[in-house]
C-alpha atoms as a PDB file:
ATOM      1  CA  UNK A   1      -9.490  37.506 -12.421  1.00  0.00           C
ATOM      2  CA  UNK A   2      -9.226  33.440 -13.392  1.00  0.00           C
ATOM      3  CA  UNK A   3      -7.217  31.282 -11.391  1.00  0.00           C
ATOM      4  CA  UNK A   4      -4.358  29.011 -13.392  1.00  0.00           C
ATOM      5  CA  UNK A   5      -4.246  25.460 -12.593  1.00  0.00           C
ATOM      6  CA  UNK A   6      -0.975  24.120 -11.383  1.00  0.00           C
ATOM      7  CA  UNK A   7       0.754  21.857 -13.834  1.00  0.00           C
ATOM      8  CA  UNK A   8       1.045  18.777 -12.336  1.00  0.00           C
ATOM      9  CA  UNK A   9       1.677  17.724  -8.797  1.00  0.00           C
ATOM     10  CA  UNK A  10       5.024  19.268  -8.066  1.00  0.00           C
ATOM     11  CA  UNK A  11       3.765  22.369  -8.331  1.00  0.00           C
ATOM     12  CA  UNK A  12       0.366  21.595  -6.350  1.00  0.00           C
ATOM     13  CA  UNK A  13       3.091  20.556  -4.047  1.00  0.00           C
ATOM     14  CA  UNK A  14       4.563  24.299  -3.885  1.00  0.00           C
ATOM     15  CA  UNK A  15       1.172  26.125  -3.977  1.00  0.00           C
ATOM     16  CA  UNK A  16       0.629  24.229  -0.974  1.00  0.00           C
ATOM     17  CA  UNK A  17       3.582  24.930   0.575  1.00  0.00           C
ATOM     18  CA  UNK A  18       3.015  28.841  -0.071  1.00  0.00           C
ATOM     19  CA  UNK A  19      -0.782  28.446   0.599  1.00  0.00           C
ATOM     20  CA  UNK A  20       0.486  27.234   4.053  1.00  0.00           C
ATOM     21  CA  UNK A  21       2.885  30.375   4.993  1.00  0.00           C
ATOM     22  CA  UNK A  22       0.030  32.033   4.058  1.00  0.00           C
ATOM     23  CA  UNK A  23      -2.919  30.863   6.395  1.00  0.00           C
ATOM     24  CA  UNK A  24      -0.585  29.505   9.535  1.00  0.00           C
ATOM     25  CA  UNK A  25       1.225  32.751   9.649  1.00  0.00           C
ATOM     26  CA  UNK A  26       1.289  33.851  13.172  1.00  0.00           C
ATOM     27  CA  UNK A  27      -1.248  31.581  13.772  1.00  0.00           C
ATOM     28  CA  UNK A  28      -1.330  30.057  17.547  1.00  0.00           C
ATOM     29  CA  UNK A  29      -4.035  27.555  16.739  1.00  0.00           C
ATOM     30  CA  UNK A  30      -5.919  26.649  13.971  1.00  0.00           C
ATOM     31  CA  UNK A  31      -6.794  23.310  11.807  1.00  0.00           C
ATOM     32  CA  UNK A  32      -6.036  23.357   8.278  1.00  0.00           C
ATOM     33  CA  UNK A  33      -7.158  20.759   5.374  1.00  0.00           C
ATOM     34  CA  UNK A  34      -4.790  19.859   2.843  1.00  0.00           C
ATOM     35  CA  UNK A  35      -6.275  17.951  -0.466  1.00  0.00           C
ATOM     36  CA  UNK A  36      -4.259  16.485  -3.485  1.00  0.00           C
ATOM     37  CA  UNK A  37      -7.008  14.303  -4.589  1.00  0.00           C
ATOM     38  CA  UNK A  38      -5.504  12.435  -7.725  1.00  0.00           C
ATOM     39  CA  UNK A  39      -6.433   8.885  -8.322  1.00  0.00           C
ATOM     40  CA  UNK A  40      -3.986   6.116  -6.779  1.00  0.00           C
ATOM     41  CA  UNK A  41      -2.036   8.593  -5.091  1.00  0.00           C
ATOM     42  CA  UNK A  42       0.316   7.453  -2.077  1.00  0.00           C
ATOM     43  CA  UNK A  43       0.133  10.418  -0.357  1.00  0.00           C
ATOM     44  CA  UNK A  44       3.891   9.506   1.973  1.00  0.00           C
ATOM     45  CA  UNK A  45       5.855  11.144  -0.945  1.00  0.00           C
ATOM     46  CA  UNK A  46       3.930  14.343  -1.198  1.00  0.00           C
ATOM     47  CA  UNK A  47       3.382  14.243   2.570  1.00  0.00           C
ATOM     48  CA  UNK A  48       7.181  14.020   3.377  1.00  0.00           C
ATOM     49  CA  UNK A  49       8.158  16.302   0.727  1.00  0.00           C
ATOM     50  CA  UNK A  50       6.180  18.777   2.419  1.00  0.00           C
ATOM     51  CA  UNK A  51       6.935  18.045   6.095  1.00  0.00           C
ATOM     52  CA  UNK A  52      10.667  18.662   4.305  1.00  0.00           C
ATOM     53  CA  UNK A  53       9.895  21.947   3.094  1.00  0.00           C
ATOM     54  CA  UNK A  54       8.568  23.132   5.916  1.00  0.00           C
ATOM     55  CA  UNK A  55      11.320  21.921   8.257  1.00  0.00           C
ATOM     56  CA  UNK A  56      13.764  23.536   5.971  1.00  0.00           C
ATOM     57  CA  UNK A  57      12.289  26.450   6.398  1.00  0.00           C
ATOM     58  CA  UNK A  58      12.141  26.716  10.155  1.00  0.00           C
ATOM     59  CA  UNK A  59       9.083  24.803  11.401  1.00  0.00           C
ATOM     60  CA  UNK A  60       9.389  22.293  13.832  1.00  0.00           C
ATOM     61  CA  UNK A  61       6.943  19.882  13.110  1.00  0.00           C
ATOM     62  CA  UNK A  62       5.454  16.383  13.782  1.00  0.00           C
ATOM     63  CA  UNK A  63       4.220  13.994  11.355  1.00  0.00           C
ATOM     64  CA  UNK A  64       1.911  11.850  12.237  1.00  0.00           C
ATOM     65  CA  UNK A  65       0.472   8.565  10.229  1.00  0.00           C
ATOM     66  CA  UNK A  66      -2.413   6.565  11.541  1.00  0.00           C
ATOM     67  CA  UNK A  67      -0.470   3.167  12.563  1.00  0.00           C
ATOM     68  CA  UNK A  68       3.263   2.440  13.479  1.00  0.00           C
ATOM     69  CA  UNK A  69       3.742   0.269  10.312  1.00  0.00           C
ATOM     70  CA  UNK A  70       3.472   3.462   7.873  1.00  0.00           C
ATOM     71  CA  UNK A  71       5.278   5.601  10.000  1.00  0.00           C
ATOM     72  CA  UNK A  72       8.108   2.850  10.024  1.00  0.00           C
ATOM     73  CA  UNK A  73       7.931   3.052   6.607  1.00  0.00           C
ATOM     74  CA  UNK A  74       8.229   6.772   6.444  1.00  0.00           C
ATOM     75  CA  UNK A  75      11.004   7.058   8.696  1.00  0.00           C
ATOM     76  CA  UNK A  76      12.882   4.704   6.406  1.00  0.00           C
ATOM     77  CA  UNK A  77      12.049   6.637   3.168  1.00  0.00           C
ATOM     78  CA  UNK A  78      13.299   9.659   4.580  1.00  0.00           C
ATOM     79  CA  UNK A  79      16.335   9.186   6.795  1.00  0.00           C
ATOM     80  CA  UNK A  80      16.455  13.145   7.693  1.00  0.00           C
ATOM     81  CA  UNK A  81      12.663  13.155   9.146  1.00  0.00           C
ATOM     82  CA  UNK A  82      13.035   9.865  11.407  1.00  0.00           C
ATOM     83  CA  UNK A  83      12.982  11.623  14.427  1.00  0.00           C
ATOM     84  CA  UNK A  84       9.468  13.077  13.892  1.00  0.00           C
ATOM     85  CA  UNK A  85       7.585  10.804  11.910  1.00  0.00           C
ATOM     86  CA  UNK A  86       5.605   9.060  14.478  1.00  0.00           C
ATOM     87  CA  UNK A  87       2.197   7.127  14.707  1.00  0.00           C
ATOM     88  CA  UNK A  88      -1.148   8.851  16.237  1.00  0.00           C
ATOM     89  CA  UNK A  89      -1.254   6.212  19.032  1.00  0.00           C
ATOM     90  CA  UNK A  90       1.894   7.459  20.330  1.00  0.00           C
ATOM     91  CA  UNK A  91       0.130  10.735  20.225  1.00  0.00           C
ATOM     92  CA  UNK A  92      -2.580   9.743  21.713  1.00  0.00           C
ATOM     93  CA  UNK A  93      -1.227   7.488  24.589  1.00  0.00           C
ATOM     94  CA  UNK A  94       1.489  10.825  25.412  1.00  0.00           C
ATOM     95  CA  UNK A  95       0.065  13.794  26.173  1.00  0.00           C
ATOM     96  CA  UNK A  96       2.963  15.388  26.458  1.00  0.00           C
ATOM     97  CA  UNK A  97       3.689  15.642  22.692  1.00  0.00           C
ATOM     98  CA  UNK A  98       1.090  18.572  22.376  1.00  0.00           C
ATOM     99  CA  UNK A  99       3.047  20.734  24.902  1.00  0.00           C
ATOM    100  CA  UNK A 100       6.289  20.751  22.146  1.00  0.00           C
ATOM    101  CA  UNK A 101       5.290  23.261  20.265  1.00  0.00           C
ATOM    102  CA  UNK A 102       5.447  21.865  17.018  1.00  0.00           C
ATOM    103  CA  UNK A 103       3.238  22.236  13.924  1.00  0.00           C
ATOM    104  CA  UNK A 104       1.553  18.628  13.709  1.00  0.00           C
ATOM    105  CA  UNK A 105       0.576  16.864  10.141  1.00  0.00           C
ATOM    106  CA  UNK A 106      -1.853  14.058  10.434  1.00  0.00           C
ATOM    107  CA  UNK A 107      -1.254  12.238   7.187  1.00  0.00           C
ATOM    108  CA  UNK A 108      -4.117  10.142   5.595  1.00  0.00           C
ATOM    109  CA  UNK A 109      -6.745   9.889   8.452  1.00  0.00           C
ATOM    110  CA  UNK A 110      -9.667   7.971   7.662  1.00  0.00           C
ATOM    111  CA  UNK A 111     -13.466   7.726   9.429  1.00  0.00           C
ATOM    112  CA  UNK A 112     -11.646   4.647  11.631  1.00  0.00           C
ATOM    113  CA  UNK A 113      -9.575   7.306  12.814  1.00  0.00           C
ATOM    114  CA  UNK A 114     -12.100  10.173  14.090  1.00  0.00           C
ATOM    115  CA  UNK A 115     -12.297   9.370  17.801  1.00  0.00           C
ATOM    116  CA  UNK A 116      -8.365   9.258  17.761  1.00  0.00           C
ATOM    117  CA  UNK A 117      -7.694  12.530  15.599  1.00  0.00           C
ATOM    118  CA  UNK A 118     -10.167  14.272  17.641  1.00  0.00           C
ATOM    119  CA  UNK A 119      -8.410  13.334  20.827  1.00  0.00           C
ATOM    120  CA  UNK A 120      -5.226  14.765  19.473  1.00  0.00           C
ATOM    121  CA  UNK A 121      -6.796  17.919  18.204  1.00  0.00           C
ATOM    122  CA  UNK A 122      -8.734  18.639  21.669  1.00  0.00           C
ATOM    123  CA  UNK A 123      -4.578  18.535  23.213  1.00  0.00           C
ATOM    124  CA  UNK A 124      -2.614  19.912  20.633  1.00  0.00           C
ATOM    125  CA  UNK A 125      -1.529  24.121  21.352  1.00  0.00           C
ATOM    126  CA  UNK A 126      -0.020  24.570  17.010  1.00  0.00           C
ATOM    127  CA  UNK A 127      -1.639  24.148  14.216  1.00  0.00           C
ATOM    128  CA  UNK A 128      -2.315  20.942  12.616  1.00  0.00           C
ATOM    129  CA  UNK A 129      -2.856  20.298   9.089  1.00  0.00           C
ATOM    130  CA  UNK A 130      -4.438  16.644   7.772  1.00  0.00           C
ATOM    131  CA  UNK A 131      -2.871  15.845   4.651  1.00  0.00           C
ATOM    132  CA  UNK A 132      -5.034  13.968   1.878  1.00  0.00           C
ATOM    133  CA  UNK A 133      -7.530  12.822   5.209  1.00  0.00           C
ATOM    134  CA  UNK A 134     -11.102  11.818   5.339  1.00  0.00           C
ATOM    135  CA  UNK A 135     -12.700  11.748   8.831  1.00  0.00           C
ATOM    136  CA  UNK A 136     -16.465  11.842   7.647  1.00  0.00           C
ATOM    137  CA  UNK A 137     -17.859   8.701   7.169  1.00  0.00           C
ATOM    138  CA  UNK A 138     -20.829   7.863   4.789  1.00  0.00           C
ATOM    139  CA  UNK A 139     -21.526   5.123   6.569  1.00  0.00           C
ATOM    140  CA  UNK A 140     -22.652   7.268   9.299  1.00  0.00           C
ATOM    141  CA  UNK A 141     -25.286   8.316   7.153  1.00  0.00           C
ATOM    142  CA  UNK A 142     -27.489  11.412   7.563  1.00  0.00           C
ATOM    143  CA  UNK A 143     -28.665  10.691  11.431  1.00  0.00           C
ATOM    144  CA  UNK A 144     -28.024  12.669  14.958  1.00  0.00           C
ATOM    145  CA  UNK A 145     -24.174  11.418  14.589  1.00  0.00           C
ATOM    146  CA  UNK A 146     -23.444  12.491  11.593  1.00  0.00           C
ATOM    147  CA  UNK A 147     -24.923  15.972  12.036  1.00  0.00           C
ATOM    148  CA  UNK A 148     -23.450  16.089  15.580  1.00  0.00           C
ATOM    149  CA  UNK A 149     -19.985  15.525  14.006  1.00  0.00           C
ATOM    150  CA  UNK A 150     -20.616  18.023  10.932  1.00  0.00           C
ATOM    151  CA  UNK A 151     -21.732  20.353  13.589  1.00  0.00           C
ATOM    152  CA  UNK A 152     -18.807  19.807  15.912  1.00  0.00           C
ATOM    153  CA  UNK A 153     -15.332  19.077  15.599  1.00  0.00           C
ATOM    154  CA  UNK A 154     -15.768  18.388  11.661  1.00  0.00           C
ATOM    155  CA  UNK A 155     -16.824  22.406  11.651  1.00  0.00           C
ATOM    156  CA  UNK A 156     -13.503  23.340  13.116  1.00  0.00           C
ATOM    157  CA  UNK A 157     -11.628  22.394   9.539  1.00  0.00           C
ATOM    158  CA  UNK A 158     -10.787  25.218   7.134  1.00  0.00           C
ATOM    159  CA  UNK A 159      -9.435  24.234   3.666  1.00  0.00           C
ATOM    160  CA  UNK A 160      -5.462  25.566   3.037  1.00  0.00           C
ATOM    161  CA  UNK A 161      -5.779  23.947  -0.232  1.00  0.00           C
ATOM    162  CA  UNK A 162      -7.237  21.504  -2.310  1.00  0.00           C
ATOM    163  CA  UNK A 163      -6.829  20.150  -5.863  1.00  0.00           C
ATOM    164  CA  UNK A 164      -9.601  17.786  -7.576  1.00  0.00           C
ATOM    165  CA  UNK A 165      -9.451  16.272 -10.856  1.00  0.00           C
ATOM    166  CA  UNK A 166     -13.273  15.783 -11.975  1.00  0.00           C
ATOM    167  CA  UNK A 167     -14.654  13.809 -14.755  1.00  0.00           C
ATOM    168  CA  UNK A 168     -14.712  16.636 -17.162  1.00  0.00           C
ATOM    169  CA  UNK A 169     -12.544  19.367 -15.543  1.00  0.00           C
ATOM    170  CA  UNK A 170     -11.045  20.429 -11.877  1.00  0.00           C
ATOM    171  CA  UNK A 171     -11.571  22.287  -8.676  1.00  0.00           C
ATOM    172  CA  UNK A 172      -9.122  24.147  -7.390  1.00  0.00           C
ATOM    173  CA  UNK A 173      -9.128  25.932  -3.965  1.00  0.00           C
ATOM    174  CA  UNK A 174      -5.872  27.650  -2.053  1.00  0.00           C
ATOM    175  CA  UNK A 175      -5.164  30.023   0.813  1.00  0.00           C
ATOM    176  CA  UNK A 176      -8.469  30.421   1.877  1.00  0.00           C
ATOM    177  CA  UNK A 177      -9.820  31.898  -1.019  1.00  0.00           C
ATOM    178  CA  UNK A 178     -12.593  31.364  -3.463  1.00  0.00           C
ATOM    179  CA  UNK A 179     -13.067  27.762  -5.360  1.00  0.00           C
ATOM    180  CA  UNK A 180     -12.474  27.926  -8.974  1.00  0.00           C
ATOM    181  CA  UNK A 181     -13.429  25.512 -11.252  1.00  0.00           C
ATOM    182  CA  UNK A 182     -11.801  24.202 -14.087  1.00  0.00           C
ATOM    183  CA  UNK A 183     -13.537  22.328 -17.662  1.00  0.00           C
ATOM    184  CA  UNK A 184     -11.182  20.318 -19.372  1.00  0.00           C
ATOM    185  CA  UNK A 185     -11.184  21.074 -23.064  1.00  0.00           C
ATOM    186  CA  UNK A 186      -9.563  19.521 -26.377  1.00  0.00           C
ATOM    187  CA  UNK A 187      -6.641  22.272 -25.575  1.00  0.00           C
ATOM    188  CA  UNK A 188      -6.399  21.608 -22.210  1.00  0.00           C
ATOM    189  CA  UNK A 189      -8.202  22.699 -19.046  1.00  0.00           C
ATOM    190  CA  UNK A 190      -9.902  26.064 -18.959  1.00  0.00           C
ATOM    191  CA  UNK A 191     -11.030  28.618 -16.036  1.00  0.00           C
ATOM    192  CA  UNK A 192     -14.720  29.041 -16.505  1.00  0.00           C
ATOM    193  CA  UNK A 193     -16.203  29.988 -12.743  1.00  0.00           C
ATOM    194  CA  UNK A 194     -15.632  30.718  -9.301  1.00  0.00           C
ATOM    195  CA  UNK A 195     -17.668  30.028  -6.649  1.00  0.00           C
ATOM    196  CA  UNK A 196     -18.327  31.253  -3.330  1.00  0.00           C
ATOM    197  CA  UNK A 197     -18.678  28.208  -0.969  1.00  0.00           C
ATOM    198  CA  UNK A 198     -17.407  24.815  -2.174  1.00  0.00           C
ATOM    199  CA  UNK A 199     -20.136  24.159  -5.316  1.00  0.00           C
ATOM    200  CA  UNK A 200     -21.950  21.191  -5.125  1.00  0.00           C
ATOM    201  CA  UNK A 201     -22.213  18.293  -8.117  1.00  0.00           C
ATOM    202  CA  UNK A 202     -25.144  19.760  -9.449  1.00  0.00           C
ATOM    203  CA  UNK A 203     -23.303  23.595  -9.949  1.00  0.00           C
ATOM    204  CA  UNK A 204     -20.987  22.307 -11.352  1.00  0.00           C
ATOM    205  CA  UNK A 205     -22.655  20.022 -13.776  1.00  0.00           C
ATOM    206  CA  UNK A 206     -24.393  23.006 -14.811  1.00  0.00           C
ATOM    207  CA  UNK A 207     -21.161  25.157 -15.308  1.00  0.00           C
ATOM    208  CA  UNK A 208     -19.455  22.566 -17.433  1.00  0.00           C
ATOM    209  CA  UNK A 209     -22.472  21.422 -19.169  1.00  0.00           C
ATOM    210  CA  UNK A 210     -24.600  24.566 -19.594  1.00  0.00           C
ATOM    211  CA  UNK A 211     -26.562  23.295 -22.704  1.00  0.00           C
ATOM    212  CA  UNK A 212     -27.556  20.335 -20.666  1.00  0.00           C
ATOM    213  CA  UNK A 213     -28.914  22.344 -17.557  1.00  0.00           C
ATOM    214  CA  UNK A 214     -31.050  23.992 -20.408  1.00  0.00           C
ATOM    215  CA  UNK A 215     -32.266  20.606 -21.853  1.00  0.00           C
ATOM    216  CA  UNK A 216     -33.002  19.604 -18.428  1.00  0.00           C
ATOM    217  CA  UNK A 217     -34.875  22.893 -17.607  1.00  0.00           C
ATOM    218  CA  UNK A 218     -36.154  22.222 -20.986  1.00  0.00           C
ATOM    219  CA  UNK A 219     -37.677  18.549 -20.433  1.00  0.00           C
ATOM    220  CA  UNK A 220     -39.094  19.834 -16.708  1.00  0.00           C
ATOM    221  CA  UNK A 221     -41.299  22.666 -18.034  1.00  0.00           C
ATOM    222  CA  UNK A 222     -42.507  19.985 -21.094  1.00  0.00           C
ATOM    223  CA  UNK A 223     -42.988  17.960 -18.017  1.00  0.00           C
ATOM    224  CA  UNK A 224     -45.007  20.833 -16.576  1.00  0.00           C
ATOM    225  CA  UNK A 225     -46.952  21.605 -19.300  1.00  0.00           C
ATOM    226  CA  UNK A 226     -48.141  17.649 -19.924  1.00  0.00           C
ATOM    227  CA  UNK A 227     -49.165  17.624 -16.326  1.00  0.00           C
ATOM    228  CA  UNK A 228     -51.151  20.641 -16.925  1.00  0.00           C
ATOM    229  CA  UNK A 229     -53.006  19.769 -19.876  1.00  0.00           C
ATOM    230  CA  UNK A 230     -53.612  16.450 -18.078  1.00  0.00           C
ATOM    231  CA  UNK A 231     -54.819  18.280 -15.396  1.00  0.00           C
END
């Protein structure tokens, strides 16, 4: 059965919302990924809208932002979520905030935020979902850290749900479920696979551009063939 991509982000906004009753459900523990990954997004207006939702329907939550200006900013923007908007320092320097039993979202985490994040993880006893995050760095490269990380804490992610625009289509992935990808045609965007495991550039290269993967497989075994004869 094909997947239908949401509309815009409003309704990437609900999907997410139910994608999230759906995996926390009576979930003591787990870590959850949450991706909206639309060019020059700021993520606080999604992010709050959600922590909204969520509070309105019955979850005490934190949420957390990686300094004290944004979550300043935050608890200006929306009056009614002041008193949990705080900043992952405060986290961090308190223990005591992971005994409250409160569903925690870390809000756009980045690699300078890894040792932090991980700290809070390690303490907190409810779930925790990053929102729009990005703790691996590529400046770590491929060496022992970087596959220590991947390995490690990075490993303890699953993905709730996540929403990419690519050059030529989307990726769409929600409640734990299968990723399905997306080509963007003259009439609009278009289910055309579903993969396992997230696919990687070259899959979906292929599955967008199928008569190119054959001119490439094409060119390789003229390739072969000249290297034969030459041979």
């Amino acid at each position: 059965m094909s997947a239908v991509l949401p509309a815009d982000l409003l309704e990437a906004e609900k999907r997410t919302v139910s994608a999230l009753e759906s995996v926390l459900g009576g979930a003591r523990r787990g870590r959850w990924l949450v991706t909206w990954r639309f060019e020059g997004l700021r993520v606080m207006g999604p992010a709050l809208r959600l922590a909204r939702t969520l509070r309105e329907q019955g979850c005490p939550l934190l949420v957390a932002f990686p300094d004290a200006g944004a979550a300043a900013l935050a608890k200006r923007d929306a009056t009614d979520l002041a008193d949990c908007c705080v900043d992952f320092m405060q986290l961090q320097r308190d223990p005591a905030w992971a005994d409250r039993g409160e569903l925690l979202l870390l809000v756009g985490a980045q690699p300078s935020d890894y040792e932090t994040v991980e700290a809070i993880c390690n303490l907190w006893k409810e779930p925790v979902v990053l929102v729009n995050g990005r703790l691996e760095d590529a400046g770590v490269g491929i060496g022992s850290v970087a596959r220590s990380r991947r390995r490690g804490f990075l490993s303890t992610w699953t993905v709730a749900f996540h929403l990419e625009p690519l050059p030529q289509g989307a990726l769409l992935m929600e409640r734990e479920k299968e990723w399905d990808l997306f080509r963007c045609d003259p009439d609009g965007y278009r289910w055309i696979q579903r993969f396992e495991q997230r696919p990687e550039r070259e899959q979906i290269d292929a599955a967008i551009n199928p008569s190119a993967d054959g001119l490439k497989q094409t060119l390789g075994a003229v390739d072969r063939l000249i290297d034969d004869l030459k041979g």
